[in-house]
C-alpha atoms as a PDB file:
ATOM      1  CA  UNK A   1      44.411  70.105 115.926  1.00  0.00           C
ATOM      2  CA  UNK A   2      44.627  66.597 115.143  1.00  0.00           C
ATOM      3  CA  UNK A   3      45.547  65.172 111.896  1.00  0.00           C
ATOM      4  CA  UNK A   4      44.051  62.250 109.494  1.00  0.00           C
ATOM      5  CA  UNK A   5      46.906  59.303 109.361  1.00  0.00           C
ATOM      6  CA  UNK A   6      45.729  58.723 105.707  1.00  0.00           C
ATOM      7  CA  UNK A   7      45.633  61.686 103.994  1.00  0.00           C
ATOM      8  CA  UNK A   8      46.921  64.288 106.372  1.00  0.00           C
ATOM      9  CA  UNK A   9      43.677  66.651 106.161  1.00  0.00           C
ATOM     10  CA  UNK A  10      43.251  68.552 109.563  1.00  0.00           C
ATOM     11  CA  UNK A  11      40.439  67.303 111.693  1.00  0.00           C
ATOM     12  CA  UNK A  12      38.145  68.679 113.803  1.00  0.00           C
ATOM     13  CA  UNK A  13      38.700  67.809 117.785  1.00  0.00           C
ATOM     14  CA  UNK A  14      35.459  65.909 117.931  1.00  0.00           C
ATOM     15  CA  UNK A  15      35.461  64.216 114.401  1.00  0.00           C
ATOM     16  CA  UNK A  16      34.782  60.582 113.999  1.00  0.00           C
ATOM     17  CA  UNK A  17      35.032  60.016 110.267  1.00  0.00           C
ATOM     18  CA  UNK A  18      37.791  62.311 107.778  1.00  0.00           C
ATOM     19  CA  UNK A  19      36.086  64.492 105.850  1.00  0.00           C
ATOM     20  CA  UNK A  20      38.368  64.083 103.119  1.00  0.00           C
ATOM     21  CA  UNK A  21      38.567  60.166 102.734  1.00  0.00           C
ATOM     22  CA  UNK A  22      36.529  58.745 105.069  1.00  0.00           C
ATOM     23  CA  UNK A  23      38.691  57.229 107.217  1.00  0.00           C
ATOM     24  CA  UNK A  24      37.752  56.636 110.813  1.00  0.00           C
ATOM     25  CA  UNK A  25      39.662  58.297 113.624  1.00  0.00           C
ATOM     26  CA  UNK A  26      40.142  56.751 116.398  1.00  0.00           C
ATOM     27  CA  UNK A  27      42.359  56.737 119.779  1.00  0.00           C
ATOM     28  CA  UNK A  28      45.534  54.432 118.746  1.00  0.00           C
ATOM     29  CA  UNK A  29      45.424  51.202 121.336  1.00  0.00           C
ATOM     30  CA  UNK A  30      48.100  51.013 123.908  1.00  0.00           C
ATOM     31  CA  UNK A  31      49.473  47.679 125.468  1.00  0.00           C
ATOM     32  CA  UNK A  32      47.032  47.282 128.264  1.00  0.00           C
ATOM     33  CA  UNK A  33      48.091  45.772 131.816  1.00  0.00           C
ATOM     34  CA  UNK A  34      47.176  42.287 130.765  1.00  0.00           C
ATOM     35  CA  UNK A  35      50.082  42.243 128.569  1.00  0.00           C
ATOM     36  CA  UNK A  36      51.955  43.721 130.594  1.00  0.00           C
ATOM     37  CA  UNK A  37      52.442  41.337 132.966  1.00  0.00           C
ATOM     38  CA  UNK A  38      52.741  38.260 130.685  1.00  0.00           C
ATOM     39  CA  UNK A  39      55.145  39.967 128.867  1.00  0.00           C
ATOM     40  CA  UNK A  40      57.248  40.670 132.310  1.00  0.00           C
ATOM     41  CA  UNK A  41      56.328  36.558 133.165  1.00  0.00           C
ATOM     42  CA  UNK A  42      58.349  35.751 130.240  1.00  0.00           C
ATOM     43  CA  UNK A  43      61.302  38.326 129.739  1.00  0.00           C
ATOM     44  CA  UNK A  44      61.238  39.887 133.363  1.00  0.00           C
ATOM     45  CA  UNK A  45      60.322  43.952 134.059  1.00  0.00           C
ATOM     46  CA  UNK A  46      62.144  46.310 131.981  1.00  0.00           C
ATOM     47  CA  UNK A  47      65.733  46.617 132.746  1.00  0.00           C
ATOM     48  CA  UNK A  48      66.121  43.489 134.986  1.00  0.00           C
ATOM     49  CA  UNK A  49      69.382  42.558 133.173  1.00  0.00           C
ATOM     50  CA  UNK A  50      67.886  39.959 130.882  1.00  0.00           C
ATOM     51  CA  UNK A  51      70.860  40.306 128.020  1.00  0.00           C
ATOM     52  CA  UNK A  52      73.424  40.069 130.864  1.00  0.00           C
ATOM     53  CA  UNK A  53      72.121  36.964 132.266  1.00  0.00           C
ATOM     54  CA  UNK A  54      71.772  35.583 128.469  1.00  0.00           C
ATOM     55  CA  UNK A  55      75.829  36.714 128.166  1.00  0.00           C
ATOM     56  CA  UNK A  56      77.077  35.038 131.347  1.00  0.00           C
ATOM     57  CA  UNK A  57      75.197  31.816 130.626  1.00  0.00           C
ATOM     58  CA  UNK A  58      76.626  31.694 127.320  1.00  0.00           C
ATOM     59  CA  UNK A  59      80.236  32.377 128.659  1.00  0.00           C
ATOM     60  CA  UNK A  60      79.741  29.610 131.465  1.00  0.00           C
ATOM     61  CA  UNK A  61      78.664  27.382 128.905  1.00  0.00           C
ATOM     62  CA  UNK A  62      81.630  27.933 126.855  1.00  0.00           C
ATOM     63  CA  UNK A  63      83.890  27.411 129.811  1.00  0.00           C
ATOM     64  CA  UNK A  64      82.426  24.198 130.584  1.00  0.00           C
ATOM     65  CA  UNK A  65      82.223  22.920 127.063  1.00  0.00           C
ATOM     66  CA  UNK A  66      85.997  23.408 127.285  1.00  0.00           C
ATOM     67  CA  UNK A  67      86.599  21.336 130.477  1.00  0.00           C
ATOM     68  CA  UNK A  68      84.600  19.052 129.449  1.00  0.00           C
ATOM     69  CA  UNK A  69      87.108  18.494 126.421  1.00  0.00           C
ATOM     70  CA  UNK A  70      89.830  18.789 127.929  1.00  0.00           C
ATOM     71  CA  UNK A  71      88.592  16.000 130.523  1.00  0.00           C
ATOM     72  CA  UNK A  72      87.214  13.832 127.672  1.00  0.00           C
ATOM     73  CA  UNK A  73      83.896  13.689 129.256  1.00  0.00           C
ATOM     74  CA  UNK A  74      82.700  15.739 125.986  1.00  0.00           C
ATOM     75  CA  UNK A  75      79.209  14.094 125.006  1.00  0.00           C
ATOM     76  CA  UNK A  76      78.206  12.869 128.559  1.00  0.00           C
ATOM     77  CA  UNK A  77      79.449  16.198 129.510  1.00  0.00           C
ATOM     78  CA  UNK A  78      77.124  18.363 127.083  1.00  0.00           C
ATOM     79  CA  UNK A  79      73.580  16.562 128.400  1.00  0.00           C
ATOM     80  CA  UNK A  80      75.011  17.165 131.823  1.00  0.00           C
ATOM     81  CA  UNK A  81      76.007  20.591 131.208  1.00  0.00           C
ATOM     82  CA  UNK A  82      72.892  21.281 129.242  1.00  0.00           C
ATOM     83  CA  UNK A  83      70.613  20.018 132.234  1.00  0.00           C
ATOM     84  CA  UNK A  84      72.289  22.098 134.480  1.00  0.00           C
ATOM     85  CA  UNK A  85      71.650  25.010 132.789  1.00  0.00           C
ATOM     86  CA  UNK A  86      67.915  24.250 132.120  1.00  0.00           C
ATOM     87  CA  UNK A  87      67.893  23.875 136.109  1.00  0.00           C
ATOM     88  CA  UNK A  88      69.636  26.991 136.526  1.00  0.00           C
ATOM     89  CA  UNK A  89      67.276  29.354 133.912  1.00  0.00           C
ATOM     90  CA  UNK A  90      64.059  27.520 135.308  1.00  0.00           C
ATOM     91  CA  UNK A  91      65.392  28.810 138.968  1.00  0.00           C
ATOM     92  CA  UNK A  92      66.382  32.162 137.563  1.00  0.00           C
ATOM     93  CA  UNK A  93      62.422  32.556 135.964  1.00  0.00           C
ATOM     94  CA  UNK A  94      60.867  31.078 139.206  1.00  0.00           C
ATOM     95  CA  UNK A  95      62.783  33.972 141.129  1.00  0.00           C
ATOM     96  CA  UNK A  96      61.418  36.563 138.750  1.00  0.00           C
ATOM     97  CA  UNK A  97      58.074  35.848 140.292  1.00  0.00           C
END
């Protein structure tokens, strides 16, 4: 038998209202298929590897940051590098698709 969330009192199968406090029962809402798929449009489907590609852009990022002072191109270099990698994660999203 179900349960009242507020007070705990047991409920009948086919009660609408607690008979203790009044509270009304109801059937909890799930995430529907509309959100769904905008959240898999934004992050990707579950367990495409999002955190991994967020890790290896980072790293490559680091790497060129480095060469990039090491080459003294530093500040040209970061709006460069930067726009690459905009270019890059708008490819990477347009492939999720």
């Amino acid at each position: 038998m179900p349960f009242c969330k507020k007070c705990r009192t047991e409920l009948k199968e086919d009660a609408k209202f607690c008979p203790q406090c009044g509270t009304p029962v109801g059937v909890e809402k799930r995430a529907g298929p509309t959100y769904v798929k905008e959240r898999e449009a934004c992050f990707g489907p579950p367990g495409s590897g999002g955190g991994l590609w967020g890790a290896m852009s980072f790293g490559v990022f680091l790497i060129g940051l480095a060469i990039l002072w090491l080459l003294d191109y530093f500040w040209p270099g970061i709006l460069i590098l930067i726009g690459l990698m905009v270019i890059i994660g708008g490819l990477v999203a347009l492939s999720r698709r």
